[in-house]
C-alpha atoms as a PDB file:
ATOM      1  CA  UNK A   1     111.659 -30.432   1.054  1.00  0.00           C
ATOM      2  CA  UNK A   2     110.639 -29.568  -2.381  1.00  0.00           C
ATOM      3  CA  UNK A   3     107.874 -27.662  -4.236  1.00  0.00           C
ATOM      4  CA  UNK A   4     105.277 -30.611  -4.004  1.00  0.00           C
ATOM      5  CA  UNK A   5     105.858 -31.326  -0.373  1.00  0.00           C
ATOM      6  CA  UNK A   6     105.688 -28.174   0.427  1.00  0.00           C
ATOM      7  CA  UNK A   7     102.024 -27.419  -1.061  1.00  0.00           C
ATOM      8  CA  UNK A   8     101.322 -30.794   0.047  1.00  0.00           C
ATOM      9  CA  UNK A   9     101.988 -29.699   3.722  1.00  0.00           C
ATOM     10  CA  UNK A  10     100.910 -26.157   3.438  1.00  0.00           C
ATOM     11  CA  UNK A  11      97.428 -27.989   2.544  1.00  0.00           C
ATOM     12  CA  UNK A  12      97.461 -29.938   5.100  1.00  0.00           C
ATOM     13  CA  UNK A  13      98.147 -27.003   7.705  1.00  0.00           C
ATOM     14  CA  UNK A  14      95.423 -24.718   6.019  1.00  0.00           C
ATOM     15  CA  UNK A  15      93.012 -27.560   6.373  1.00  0.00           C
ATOM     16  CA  UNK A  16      93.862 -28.037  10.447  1.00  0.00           C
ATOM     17  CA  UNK A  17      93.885 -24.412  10.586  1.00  0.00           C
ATOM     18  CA  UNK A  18      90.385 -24.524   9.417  1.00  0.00           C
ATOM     19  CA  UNK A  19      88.963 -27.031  11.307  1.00  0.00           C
ATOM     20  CA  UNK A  20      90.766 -25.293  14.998  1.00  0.00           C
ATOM     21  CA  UNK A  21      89.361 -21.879  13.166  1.00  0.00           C
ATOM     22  CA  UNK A  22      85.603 -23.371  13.564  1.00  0.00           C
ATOM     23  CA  UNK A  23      86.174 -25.110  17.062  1.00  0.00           C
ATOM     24  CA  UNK A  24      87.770 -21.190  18.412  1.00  0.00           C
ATOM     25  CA  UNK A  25      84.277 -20.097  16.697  1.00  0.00           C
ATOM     26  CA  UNK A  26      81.945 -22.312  17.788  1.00  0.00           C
ATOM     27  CA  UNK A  27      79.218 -20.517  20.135  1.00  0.00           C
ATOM     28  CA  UNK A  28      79.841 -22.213  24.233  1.00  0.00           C
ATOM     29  CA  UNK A  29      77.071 -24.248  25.063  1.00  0.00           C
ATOM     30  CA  UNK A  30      74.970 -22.745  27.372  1.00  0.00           C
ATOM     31  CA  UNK A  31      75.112 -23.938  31.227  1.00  0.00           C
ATOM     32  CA  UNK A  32      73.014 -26.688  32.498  1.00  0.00           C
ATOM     33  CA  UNK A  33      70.803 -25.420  35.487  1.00  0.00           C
ATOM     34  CA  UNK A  34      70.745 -28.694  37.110  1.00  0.00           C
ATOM     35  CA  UNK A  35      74.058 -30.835  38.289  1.00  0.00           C
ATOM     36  CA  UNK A  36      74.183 -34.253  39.251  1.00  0.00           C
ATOM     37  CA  UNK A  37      76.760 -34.862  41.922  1.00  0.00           C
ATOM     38  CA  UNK A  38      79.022 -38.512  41.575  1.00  0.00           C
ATOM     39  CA  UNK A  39      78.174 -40.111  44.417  1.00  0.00           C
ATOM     40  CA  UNK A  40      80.646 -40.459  47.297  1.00  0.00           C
ATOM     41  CA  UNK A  41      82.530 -37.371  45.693  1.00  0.00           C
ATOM     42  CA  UNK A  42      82.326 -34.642  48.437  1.00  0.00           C
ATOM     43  CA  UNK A  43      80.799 -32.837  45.321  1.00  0.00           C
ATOM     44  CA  UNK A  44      79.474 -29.287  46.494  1.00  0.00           C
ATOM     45  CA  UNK A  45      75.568 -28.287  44.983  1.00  0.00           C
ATOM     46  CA  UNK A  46      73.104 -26.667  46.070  1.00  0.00           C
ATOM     47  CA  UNK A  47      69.310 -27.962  46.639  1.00  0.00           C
ATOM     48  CA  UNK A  48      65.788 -26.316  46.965  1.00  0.00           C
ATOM     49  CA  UNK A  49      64.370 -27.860  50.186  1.00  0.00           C
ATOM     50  CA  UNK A  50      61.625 -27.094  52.854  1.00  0.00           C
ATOM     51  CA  UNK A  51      62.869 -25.566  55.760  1.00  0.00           C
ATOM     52  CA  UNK A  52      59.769 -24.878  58.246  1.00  0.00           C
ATOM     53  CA  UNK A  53      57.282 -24.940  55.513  1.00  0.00           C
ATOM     54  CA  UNK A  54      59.030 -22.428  53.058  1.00  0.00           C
ATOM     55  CA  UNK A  55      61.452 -23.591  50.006  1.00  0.00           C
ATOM     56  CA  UNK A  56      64.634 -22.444  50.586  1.00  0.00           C
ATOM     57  CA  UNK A  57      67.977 -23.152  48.965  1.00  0.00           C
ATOM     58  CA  UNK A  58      70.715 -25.132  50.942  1.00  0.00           C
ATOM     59  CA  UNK A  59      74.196 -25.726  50.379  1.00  0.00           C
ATOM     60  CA  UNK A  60      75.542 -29.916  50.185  1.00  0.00           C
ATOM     61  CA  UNK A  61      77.968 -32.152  49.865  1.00  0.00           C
ATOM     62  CA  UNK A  62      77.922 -35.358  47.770  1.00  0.00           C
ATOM     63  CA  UNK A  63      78.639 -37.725  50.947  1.00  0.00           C
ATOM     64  CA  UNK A  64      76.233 -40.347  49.924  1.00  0.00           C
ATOM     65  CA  UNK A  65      77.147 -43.129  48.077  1.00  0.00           C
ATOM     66  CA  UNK A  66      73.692 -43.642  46.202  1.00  0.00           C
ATOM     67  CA  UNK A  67      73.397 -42.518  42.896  1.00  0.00           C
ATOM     68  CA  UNK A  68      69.051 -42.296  43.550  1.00  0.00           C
ATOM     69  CA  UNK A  69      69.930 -39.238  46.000  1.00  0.00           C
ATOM     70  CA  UNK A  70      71.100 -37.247  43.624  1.00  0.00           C
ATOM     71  CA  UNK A  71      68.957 -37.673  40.541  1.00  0.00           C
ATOM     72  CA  UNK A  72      66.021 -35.574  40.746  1.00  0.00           C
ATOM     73  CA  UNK A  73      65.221 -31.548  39.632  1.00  0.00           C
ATOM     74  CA  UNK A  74      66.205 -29.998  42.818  1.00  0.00           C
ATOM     75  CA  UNK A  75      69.544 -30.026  42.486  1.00  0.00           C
ATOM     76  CA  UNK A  76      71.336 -26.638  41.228  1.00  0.00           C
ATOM     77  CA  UNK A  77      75.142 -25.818  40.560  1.00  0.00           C
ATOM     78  CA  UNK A  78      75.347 -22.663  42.369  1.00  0.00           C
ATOM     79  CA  UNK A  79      73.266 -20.455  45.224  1.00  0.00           C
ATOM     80  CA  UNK A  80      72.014 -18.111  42.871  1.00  0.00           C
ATOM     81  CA  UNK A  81      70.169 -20.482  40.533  1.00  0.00           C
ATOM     82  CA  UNK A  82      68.523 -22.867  43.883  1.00  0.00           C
ATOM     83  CA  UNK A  83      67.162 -19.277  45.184  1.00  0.00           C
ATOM     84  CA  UNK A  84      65.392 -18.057  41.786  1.00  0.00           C
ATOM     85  CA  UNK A  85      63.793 -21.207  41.773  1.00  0.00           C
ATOM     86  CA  UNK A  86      62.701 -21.803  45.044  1.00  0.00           C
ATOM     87  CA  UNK A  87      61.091 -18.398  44.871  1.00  0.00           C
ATOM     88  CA  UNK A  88      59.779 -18.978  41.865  1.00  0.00           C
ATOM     89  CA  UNK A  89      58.186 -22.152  42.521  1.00  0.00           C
ATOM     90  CA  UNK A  90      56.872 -20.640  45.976  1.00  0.00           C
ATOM     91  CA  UNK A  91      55.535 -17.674  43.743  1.00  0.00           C
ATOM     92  CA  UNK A  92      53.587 -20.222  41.562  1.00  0.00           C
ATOM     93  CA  UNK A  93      51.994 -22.381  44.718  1.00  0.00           C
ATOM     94  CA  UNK A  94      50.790 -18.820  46.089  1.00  0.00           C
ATOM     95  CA  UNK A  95      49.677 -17.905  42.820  1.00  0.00           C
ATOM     96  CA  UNK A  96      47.702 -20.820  42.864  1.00  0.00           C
ATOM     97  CA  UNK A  97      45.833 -20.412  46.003  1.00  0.00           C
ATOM     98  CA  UNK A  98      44.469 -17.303  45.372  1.00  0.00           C
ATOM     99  CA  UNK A  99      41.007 -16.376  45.144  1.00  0.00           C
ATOM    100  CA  UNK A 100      39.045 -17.859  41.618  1.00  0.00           C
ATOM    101  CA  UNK A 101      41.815 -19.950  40.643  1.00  0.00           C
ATOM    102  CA  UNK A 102      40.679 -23.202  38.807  1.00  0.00           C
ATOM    103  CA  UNK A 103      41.546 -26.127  36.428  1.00  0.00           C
ATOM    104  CA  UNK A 104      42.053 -24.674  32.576  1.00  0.00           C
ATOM    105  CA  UNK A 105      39.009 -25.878  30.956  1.00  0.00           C
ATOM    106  CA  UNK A 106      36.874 -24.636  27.330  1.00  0.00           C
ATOM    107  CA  UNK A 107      34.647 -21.708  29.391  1.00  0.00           C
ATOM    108  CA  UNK A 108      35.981 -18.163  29.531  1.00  0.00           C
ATOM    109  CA  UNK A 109      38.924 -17.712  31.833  1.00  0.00           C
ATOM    110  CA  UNK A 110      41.697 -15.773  32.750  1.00  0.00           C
ATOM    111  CA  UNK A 111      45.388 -16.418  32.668  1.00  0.00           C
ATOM    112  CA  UNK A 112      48.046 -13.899  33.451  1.00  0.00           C
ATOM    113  CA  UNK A 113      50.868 -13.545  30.793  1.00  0.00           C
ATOM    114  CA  UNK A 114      53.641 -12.111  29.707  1.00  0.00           C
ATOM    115  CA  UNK A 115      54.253  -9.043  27.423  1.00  0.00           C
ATOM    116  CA  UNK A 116      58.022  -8.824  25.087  1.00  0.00           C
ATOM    117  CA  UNK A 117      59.225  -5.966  24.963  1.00  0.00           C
ATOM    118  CA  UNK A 118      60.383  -3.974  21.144  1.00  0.00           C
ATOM    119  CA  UNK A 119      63.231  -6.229  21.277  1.00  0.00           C
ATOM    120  CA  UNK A 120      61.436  -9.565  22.395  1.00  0.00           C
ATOM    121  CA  UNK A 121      62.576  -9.246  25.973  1.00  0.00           C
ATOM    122  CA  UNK A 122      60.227  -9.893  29.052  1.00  0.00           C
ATOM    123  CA  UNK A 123      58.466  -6.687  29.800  1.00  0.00           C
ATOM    124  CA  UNK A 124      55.710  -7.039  31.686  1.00  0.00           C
ATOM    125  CA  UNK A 125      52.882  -9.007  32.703  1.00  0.00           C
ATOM    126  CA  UNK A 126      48.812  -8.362  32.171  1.00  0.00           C
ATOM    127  CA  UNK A 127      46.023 -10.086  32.428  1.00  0.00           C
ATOM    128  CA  UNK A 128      43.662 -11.331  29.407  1.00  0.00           C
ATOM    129  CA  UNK A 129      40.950 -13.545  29.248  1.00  0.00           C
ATOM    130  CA  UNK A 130      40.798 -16.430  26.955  1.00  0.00           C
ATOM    131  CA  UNK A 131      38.387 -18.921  26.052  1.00  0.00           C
ATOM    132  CA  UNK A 132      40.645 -22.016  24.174  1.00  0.00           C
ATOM    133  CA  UNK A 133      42.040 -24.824  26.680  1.00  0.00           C
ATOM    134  CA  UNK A 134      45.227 -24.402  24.101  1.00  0.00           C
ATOM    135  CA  UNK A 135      46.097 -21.255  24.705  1.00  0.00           C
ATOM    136  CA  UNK A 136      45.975 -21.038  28.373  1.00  0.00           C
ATOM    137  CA  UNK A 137      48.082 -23.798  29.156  1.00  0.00           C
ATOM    138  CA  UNK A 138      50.872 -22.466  26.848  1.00  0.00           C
ATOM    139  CA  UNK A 139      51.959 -19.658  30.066  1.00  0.00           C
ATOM    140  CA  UNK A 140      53.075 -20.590  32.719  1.00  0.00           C
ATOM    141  CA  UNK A 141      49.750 -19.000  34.916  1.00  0.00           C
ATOM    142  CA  UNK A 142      47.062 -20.937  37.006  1.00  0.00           C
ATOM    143  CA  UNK A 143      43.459 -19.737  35.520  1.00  0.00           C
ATOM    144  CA  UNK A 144      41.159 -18.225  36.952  1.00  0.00           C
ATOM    145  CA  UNK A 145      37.859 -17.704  37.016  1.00  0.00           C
ATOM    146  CA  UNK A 146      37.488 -13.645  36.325  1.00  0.00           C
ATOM    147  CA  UNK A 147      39.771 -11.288  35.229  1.00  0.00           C
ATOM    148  CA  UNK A 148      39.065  -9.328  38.684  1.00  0.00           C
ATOM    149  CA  UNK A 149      40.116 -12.578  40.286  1.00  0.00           C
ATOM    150  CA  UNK A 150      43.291 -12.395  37.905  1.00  0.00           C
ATOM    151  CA  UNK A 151      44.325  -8.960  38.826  1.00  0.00           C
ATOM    152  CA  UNK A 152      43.723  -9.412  42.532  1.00  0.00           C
ATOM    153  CA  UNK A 153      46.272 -12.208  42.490  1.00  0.00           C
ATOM    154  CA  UNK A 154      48.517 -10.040  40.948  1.00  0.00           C
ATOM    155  CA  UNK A 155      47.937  -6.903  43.179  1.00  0.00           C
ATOM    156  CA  UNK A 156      48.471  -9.723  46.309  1.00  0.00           C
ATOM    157  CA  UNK A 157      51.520 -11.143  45.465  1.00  0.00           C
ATOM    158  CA  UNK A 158      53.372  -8.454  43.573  1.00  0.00           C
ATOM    159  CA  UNK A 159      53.672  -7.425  39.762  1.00  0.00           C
ATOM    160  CA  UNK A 160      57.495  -8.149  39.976  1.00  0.00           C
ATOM    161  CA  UNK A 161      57.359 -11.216  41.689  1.00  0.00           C
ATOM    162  CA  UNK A 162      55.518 -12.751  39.249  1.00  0.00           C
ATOM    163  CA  UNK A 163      57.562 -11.283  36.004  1.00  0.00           C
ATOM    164  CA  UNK A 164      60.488 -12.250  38.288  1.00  0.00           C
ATOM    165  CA  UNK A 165      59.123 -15.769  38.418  1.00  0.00           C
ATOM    166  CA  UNK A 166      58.148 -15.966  34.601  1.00  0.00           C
ATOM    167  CA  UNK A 167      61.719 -15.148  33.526  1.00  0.00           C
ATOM    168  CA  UNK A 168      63.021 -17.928  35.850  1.00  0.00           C
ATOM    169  CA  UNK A 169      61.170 -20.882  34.748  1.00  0.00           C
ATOM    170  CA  UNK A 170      62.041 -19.195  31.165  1.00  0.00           C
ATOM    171  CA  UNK A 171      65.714 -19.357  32.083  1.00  0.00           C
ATOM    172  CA  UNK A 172      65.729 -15.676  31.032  1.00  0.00           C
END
C-alpha cells in the first residue's frame, strides 16, 4: 500500500468512524406507552379493563388471531404503565362527577391546574378561575361551576391523586 492509498483509506475510515460516532450519540427514542400485540403470537401485554365496575389492569396473551382485538388505546407493555392509567382515568371520571362540574363554556368557571416547579417540574395543583373557553380546555380538568365547587373536588378525591393523575396523562 502506498502513500495515496493509505490517506485514501484512512479517509474512508475517519468518515465511517464519524457516521458510527453519531449513531453511539444519538439520544434512544423514548418508549411507546402503548404495544400492539401480532396476532396469534402468544405476545404478553397488559390491558386496562373493568373488573366489577372499577378499571383495573390485567395481564394477556396474544391468542387471538384478529388483528381488530388488539388495536385500540388500552393496551400497555408492562403492569406498571396499565395501573397509572387505569387510575388515572378512574381519577378523571370521579373528578367529573363531583359537585358543580359542567361543560367548558365563555361564563366564569373554574378548572383545576397544574403548578411547575423552579425547574419546570410538576409541583402542585390549585385551583383558578377563568373566563376564556381557550384556556380551560388546555388542562386536563373538568370545569366547574365555582371555585368552592373546585376545591371540594379536590379535598374529596385527594390533592395527590389528582397531581398523580396529571403527570400520567403527561407521561411525566
Amino acid at each position: 500500500m502506498n502513500k495515496i492509498e493509505a490517506l485514501s483509506r484512512l479517509t474512508a475510515l475517519e468518515g465511517e468512524a464519524k457516521q458510527l460516532r453519531a449513531i453511539i450519540e444519538a439520544p434512544e427514542p423514548g418508549p411507546s406507552l402503548l404495544t400492539e400485540p401480532r396476532p396469534g403470537s402468544g405476545d404478553k401485554y397488559w390491558e386496562i379493563n373493568n373488573f366489577g365496575g372499577q378499571l383495573a389492569s390485567m395481564s394477556c396473551e396474544a391468542l387471538d388471531e384478529h388483528q381488530q382485538r388488539y388495536q385500540h388505546g388500552t393496551i400497555f407493555q408492562t403492569k406498571g404503565l396499565a395501573a397509572a392509567y387505569a387510575r388515572a382515568i378512574d381519577t378523571m371520571l370521579r373528578l367529573r362527577h363531583q359537585p358543580g362540574t359542567e361543560s367548558p363554556s365563555n361564563k366564569i368557571q373554574a378548572t383545576i391546574e397544574v403548578e411547575r416547579g423552579d425547574d419546570q417540574s410538576v409541583a402542585s395543583i390549585y385551583v383558578t378561575v377563568r373566563e376564556d373557553v381557550c384556556n380551560k380546555t388546555r388542562g386536563i380538568s373538568p370545569c366547574f361551576d365555582t371555585k368552592e365547587h373546585a376545591q371540594s373536588a379536590i379535598d374529596t378525591i385527594g390533592a395527590d391523586r389528582i397531581l398523580e393523575m396529571f403527570k400520567t396523562f403527561h407521561h411525566i
